[in-house]
PDB file of N, CA and C in Angstrom:
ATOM      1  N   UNK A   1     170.844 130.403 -31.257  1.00  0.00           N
ATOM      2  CA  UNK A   1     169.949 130.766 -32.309  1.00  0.00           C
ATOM      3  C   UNK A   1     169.994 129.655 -33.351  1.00  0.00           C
ATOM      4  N   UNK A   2     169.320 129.240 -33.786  1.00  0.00           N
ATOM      5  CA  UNK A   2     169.042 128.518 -35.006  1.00  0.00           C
ATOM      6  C   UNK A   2     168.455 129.085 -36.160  1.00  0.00           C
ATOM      7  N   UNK A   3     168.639 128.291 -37.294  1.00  0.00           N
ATOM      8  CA  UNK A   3     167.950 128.446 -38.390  1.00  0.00           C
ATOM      9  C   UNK A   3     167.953 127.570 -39.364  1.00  0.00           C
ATOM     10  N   UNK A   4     166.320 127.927 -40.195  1.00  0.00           N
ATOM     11  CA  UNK A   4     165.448 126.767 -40.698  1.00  0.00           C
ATOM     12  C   UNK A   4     165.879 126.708 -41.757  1.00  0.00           C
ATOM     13  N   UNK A   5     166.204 125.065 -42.066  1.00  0.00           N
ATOM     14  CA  UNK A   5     166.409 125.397 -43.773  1.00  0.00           C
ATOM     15  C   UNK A   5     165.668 124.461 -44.398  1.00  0.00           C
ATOM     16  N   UNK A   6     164.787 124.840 -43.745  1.00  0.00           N
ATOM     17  CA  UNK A   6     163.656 123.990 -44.650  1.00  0.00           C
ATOM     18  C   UNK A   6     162.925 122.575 -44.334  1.00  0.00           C
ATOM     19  N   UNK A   7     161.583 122.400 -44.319  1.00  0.00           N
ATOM     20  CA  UNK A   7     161.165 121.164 -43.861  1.00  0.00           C
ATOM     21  C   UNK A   7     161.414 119.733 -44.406  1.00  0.00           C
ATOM     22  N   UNK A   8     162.296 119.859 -45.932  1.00  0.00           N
ATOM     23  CA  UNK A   8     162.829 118.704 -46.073  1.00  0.00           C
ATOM     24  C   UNK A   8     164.652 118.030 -46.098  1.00  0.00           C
ATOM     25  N   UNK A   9     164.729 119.266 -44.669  1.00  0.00           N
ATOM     26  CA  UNK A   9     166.203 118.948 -44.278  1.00  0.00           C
ATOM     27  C   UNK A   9     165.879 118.322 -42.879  1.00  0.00           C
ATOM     28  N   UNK A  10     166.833 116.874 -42.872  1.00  0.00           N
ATOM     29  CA  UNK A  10     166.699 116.362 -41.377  1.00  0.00           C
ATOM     30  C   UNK A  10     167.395 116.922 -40.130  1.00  0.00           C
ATOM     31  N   UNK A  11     168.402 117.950 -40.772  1.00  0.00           N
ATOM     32  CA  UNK A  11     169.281 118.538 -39.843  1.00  0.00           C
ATOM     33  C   UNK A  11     169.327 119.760 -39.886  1.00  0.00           C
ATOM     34  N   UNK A  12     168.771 120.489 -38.828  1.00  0.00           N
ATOM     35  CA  UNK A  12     168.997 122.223 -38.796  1.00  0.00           C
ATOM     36  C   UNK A  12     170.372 122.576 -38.805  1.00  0.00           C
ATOM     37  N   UNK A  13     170.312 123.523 -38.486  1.00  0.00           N
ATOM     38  CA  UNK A  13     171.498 125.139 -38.347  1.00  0.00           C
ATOM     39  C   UNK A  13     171.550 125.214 -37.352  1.00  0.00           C
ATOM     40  N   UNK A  14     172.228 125.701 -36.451  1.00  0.00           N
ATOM     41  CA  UNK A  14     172.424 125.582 -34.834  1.00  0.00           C
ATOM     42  C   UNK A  14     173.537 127.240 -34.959  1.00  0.00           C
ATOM     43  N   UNK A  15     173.377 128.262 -34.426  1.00  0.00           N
ATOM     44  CA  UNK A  15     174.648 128.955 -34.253  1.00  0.00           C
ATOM     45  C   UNK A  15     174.470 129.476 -32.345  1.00  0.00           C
ATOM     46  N   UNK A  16     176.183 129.214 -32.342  1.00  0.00           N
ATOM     47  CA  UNK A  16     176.546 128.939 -30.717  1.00  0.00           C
ATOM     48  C   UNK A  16     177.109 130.307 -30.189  1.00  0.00           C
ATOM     49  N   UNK A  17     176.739 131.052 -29.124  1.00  0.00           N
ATOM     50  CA  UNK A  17     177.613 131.452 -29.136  1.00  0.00           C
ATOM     51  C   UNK A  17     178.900 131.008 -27.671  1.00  0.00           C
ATOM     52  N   UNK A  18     180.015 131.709 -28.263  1.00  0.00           N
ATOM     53  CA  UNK A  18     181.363 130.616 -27.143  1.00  0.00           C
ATOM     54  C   UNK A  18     182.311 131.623 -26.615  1.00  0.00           C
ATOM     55  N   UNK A  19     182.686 131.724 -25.404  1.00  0.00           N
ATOM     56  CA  UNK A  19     183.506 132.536 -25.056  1.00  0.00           C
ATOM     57  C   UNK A  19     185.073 132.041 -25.875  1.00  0.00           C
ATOM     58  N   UNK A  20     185.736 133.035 -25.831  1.00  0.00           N
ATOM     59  CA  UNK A  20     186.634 133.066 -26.672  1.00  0.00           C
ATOM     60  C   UNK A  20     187.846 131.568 -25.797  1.00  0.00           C
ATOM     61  N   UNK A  21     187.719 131.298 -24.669  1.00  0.00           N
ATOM     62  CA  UNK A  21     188.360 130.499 -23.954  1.00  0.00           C
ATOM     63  C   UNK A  21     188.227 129.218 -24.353  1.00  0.00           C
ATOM     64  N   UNK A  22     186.463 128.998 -24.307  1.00  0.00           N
ATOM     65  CA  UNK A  22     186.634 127.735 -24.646  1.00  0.00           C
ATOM     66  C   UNK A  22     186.381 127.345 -26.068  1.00  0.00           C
ATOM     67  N   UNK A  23     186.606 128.273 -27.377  1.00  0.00           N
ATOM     68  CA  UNK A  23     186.835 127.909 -28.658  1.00  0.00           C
ATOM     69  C   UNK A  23     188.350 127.813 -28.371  1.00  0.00           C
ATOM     70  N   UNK A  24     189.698 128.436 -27.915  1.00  0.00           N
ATOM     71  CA  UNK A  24     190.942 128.306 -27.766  1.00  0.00           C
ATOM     72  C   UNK A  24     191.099 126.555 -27.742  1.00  0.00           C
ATOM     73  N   UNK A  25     190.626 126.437 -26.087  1.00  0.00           N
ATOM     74  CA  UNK A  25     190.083 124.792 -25.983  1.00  0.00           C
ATOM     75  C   UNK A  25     189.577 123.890 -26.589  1.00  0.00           C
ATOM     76  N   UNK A  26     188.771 124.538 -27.208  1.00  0.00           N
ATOM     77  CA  UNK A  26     188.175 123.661 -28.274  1.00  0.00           C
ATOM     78  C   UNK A  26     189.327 123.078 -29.932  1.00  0.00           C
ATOM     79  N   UNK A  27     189.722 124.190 -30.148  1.00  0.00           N
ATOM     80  CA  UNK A  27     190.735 124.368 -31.330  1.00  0.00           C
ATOM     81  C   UNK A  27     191.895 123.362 -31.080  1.00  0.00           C
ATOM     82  N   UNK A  28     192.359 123.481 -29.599  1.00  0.00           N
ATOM     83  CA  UNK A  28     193.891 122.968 -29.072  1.00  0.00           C
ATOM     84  C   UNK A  28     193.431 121.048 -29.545  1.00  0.00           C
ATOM     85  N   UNK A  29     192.111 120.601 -29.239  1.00  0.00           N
ATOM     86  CA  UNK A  29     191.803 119.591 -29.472  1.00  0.00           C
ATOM     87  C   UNK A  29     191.754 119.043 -30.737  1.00  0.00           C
ATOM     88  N   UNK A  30     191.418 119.994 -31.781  1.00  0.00           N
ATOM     89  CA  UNK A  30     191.264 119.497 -33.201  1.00  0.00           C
ATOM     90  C   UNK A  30     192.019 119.795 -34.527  1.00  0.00           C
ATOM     91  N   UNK A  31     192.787 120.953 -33.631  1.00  0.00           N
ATOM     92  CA  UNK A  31     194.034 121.711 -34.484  1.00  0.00           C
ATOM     93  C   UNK A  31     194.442 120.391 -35.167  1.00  0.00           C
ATOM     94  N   UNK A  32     195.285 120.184 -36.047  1.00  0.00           N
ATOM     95  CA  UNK A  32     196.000 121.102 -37.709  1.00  0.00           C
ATOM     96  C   UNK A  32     194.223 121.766 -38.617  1.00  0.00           C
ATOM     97  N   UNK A  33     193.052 121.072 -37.550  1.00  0.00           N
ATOM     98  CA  UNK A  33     191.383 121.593 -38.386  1.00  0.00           C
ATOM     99  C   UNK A  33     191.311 122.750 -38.427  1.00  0.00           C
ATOM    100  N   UNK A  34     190.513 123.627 -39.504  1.00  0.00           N
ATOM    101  CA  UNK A  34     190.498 124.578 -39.587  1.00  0.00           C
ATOM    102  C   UNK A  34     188.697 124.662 -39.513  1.00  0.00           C
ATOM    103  N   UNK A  35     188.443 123.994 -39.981  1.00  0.00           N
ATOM    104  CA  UNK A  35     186.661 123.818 -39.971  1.00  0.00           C
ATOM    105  C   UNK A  35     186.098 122.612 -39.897  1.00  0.00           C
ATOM    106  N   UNK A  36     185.575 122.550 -38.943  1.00  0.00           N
ATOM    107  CA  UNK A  36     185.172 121.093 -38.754  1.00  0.00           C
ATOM    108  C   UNK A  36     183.008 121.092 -38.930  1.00  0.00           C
ATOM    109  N   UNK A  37     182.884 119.969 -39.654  1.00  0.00           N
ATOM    110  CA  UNK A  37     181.698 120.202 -39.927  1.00  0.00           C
ATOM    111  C   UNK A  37     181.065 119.412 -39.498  1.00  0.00           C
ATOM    112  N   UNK A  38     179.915 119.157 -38.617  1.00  0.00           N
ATOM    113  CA  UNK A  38     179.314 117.803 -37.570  1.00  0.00           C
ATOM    114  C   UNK A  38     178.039 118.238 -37.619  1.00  0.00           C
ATOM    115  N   UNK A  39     177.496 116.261 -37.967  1.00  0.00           N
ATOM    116  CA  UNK A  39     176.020 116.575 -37.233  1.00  0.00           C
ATOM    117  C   UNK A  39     175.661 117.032 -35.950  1.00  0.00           C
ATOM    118  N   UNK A  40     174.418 117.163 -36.215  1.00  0.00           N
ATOM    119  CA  UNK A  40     174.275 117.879 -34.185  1.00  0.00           C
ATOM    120  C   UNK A  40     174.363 116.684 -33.516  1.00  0.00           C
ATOM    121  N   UNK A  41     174.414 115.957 -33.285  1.00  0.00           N
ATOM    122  CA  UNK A  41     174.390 114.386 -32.641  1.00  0.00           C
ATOM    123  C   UNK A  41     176.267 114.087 -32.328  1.00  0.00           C
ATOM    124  N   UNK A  42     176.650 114.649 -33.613  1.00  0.00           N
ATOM    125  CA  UNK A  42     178.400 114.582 -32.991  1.00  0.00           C
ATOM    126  C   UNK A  42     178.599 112.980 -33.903  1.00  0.00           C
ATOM    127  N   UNK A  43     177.383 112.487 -34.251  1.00  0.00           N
ATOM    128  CA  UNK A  43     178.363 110.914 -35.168  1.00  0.00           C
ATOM    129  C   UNK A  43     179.081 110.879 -36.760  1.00  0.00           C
ATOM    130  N   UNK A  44     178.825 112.113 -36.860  1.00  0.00           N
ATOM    131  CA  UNK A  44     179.620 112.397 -38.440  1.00  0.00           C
ATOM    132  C   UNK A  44     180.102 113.298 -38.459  1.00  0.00           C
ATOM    133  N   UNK A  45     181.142 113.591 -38.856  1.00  0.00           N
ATOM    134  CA  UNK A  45     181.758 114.698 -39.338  1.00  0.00           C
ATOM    135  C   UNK A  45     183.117 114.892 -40.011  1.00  0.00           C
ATOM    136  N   UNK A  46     183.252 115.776 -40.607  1.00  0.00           N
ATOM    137  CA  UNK A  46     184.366 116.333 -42.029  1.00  0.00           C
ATOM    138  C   UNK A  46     184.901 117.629 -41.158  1.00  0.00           C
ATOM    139  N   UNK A  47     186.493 117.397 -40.824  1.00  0.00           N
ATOM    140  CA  UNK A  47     187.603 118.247 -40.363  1.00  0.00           C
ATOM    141  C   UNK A  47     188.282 118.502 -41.446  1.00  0.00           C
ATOM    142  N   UNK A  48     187.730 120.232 -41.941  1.00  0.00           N
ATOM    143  CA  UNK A  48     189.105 120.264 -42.985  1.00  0.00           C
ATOM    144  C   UNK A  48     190.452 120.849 -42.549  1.00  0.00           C
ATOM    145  N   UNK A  49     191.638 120.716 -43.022  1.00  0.00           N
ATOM    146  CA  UNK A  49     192.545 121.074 -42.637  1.00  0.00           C
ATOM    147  C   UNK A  49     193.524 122.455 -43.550  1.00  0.00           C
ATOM    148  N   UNK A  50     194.028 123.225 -43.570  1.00  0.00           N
ATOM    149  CA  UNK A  50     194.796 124.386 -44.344  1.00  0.00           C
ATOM    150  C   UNK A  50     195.807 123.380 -44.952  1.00  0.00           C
ATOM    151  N   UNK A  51     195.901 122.334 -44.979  1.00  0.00           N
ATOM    152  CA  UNK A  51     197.019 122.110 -45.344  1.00  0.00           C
ATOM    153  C   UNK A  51     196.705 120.988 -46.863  1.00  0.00           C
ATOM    154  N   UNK A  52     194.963 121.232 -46.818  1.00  0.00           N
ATOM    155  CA  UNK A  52     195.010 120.600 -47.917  1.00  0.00           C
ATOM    156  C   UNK A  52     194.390 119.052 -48.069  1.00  0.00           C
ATOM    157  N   UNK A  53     194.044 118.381 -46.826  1.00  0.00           N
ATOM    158  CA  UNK A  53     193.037 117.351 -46.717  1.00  0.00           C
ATOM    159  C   UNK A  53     191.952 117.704 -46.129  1.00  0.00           C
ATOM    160  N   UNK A  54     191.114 116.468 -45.631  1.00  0.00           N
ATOM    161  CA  UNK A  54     190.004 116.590 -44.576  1.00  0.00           C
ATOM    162  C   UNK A  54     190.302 115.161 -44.039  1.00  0.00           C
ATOM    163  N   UNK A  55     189.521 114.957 -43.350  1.00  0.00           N
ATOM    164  CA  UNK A  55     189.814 114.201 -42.225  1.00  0.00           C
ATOM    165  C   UNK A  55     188.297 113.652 -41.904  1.00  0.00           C
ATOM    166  N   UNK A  56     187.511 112.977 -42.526  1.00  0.00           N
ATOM    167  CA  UNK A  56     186.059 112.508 -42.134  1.00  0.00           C
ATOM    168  C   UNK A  56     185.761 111.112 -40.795  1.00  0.00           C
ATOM    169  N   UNK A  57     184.962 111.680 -40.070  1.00  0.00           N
ATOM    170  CA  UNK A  57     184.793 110.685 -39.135  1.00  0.00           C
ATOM    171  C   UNK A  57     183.669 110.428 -38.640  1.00  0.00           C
ATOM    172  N   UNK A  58     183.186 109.023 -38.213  1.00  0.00           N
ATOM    173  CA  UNK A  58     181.973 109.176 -38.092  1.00  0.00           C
ATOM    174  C   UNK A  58     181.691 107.162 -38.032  1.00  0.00           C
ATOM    175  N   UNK A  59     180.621 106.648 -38.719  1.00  0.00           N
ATOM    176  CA  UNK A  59     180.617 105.216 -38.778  1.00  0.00           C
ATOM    177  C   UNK A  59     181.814 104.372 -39.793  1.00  0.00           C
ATOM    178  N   UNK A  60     182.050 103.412 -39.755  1.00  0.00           N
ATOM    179  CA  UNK A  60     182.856 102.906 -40.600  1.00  0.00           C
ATOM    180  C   UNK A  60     182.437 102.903 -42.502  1.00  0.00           C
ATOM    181  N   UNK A  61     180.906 103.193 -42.072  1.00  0.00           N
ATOM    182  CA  UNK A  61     179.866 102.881 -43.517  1.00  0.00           C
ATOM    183  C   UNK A  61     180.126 104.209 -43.777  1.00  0.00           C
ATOM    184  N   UNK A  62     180.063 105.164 -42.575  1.00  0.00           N
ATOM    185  CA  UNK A  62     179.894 106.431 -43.847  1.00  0.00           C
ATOM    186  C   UNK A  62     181.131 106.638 -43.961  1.00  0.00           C
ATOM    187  N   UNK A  63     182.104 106.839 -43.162  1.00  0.00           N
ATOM    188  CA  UNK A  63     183.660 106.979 -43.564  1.00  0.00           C
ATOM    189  C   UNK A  63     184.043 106.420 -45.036  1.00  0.00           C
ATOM    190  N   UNK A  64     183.462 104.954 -45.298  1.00  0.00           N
ATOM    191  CA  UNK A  64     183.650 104.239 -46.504  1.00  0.00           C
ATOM    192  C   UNK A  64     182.880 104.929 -47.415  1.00  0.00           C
ATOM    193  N   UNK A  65     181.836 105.556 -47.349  1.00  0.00           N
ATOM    194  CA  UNK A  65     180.897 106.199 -48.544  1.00  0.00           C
ATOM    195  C   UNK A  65     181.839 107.487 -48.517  1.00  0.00           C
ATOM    196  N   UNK A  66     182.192 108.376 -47.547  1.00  0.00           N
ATOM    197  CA  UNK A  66     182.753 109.693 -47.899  1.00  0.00           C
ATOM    198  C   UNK A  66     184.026 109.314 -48.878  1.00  0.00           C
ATOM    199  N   UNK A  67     185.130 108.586 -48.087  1.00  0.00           N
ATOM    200  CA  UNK A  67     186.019 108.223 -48.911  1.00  0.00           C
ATOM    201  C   UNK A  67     186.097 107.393 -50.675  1.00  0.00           C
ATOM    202  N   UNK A  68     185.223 107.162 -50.672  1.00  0.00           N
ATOM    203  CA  UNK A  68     185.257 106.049 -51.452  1.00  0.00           C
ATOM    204  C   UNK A  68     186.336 104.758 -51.993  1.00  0.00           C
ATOM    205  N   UNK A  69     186.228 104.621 -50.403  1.00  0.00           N
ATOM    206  CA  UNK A  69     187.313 103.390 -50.471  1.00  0.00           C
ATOM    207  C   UNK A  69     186.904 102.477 -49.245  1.00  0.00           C
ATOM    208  N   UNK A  70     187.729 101.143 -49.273  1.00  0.00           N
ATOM    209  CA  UNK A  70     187.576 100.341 -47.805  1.00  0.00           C
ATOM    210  C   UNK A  70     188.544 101.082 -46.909  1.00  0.00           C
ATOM    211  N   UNK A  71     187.279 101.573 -45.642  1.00  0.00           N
ATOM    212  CA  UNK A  71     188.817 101.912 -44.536  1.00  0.00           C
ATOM    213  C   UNK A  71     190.316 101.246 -44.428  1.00  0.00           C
ATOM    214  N   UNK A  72     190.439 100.238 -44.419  1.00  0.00           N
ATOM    215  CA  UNK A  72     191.520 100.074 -44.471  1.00  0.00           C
ATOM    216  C   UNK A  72     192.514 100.777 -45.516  1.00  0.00           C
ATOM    217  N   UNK A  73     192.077 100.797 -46.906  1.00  0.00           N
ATOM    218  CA  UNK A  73     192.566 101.481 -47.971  1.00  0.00           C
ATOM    219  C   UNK A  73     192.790 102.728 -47.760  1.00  0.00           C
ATOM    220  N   UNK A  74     191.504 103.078 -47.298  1.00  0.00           N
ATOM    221  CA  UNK A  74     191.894 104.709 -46.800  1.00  0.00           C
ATOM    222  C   UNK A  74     192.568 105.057 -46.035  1.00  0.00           C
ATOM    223  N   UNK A  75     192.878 104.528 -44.683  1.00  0.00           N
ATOM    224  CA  UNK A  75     193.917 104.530 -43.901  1.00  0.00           C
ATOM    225  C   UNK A  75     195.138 104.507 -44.653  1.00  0.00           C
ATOM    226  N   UNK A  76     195.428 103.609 -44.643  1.00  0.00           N
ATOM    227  CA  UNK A  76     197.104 103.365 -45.922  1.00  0.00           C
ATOM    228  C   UNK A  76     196.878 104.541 -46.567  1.00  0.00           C
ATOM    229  N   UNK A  77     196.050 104.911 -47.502  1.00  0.00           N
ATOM    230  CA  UNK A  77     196.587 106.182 -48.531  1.00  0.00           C
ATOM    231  C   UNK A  77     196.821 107.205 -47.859  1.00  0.00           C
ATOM    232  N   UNK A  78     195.898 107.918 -46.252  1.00  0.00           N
ATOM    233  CA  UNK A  78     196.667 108.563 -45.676  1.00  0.00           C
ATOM    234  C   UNK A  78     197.611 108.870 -44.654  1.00  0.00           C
ATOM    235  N   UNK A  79     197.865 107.376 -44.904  1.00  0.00           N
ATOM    236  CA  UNK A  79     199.249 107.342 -43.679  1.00  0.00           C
ATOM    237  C   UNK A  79     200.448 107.267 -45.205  1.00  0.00           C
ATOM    238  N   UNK A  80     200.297 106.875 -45.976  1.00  0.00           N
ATOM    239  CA  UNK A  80     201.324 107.598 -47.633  1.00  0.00           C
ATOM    240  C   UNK A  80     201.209 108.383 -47.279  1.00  0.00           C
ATOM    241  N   UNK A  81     200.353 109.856 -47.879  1.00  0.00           N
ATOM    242  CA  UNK A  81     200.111 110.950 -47.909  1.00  0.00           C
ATOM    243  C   UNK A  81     200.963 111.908 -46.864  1.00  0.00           C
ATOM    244  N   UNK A  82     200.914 111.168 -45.425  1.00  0.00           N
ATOM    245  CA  UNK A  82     201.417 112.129 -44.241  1.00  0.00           C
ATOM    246  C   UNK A  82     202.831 112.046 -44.380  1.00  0.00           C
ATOM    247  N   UNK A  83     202.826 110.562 -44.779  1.00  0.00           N
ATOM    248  CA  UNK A  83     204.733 110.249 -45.008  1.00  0.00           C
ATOM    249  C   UNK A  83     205.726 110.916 -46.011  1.00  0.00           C
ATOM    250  N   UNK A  84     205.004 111.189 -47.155  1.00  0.00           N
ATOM    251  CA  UNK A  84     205.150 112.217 -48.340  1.00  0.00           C
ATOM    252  C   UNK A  84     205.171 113.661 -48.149  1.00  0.00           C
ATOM    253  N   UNK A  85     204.326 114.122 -47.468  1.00  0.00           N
ATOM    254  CA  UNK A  85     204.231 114.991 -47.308  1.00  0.00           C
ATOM    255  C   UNK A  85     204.558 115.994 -45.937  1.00  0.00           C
ATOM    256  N   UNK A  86     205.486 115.225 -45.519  1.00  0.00           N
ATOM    257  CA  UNK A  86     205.725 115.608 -43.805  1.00  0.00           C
ATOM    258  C   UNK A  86     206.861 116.631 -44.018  1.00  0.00           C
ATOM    259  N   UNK A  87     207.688 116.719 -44.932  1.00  0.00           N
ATOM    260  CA  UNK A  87     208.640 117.946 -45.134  1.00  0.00           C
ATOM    261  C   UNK A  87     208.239 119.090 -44.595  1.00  0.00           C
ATOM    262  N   UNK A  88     207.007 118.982 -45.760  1.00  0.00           N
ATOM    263  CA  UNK A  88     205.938 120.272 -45.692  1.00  0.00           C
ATOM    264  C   UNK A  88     204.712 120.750 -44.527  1.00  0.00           C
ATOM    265  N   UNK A  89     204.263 119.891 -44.268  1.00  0.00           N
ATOM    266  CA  UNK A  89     203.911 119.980 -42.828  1.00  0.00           C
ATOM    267  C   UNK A  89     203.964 118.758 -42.282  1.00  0.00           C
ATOM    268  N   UNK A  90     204.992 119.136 -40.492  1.00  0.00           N
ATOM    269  CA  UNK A  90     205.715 118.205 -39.715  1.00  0.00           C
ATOM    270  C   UNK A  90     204.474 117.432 -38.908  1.00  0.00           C
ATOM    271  N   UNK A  91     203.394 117.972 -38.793  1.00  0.00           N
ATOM    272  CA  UNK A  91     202.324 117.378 -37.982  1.00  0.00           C
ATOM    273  C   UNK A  91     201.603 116.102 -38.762  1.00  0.00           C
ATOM    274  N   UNK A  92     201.642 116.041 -39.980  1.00  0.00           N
ATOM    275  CA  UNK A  92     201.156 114.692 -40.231  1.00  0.00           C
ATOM    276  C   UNK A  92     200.813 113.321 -40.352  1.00  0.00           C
ATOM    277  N   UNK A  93     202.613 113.336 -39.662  1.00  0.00           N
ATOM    278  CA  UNK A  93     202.655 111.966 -38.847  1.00  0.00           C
ATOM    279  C   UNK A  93     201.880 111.702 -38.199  1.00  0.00           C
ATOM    280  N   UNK A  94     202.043 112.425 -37.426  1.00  0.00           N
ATOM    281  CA  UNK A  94     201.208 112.566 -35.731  1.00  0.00           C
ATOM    282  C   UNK A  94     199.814 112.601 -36.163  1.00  0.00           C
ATOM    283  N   UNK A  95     199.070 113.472 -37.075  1.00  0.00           N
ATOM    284  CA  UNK A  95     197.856 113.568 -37.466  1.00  0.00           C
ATOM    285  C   UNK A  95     197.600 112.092 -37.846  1.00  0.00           C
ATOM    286  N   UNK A  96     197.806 111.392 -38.617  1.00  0.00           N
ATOM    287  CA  UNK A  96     198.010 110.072 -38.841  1.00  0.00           C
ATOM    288  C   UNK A  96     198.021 108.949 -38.002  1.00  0.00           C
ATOM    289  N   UNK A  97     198.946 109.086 -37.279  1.00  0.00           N
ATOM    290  CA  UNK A  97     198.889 108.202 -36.319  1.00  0.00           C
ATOM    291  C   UNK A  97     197.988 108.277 -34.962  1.00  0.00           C
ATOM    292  N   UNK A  98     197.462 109.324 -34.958  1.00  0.00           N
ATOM    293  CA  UNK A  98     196.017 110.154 -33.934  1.00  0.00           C
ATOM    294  C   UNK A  98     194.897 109.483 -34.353  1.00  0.00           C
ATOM    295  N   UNK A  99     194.844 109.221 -35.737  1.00  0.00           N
ATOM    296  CA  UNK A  99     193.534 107.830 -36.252  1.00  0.00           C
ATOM    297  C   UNK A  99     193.490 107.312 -36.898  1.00  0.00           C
ATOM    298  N   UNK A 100     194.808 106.399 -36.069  1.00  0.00           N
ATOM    299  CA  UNK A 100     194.812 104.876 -36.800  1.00  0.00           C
ATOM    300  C   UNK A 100     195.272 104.602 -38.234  1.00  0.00           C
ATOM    301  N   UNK A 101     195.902 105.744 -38.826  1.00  0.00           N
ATOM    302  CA  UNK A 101     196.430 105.807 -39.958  1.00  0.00           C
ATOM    303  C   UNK A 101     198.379 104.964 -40.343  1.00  0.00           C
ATOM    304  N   UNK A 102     199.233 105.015 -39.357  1.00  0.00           N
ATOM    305  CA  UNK A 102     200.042 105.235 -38.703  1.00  0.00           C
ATOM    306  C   UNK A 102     201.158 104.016 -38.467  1.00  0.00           C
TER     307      UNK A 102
END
């Protein structure tokens, strides 16, 4: 099912429906995400996480516009961030080092 939001949006609404198996599958892939938000095309998108970041991915240009920083910069601040904060949750390394943060 879809829905319209209007003729001066370039990107609709899409709702899926998924057997409960392969959202499990789906999750096991993107887990510490809790909501992941993507164009329909799959080249952008914002993974937020419970633990208090997001995780944007997509071209290097828009990564640099979401962040507002040079990837590289951004990388480093959240490969800090995971290192700081790994007490508190142990997966951040790993989240980190999963893209190129690391």
């Amino acid at each position: 099912m879809t829905s319209d939001l209007g003729s001066s949006e370039p990107d609709q609404a899409a709702t899926i429906r998924l057997d409960p198996a392969v959202l499990d599958d789906w999750w096991s892939q993107v887990r510490p995400f809790s909501v992941v938000i993507a164009s329909l095309d799959l080249r952008r998108a914002t993974l937020v996480s419970v633990d208090e970041f997001a995780l944007v991915a997509g071209s290097s240009a828009f990564v640099e516009r979401a962040g507002g920083k040079p990837l590289p910069e951004a990388r480093a601040s959240f490969a800090a961030y995971a290192e700081d904060m790994k007490r508190a949750s142990r997966h951040l390394p790993e989240v980190a080092a999963k893209y190129g943060c690391g």
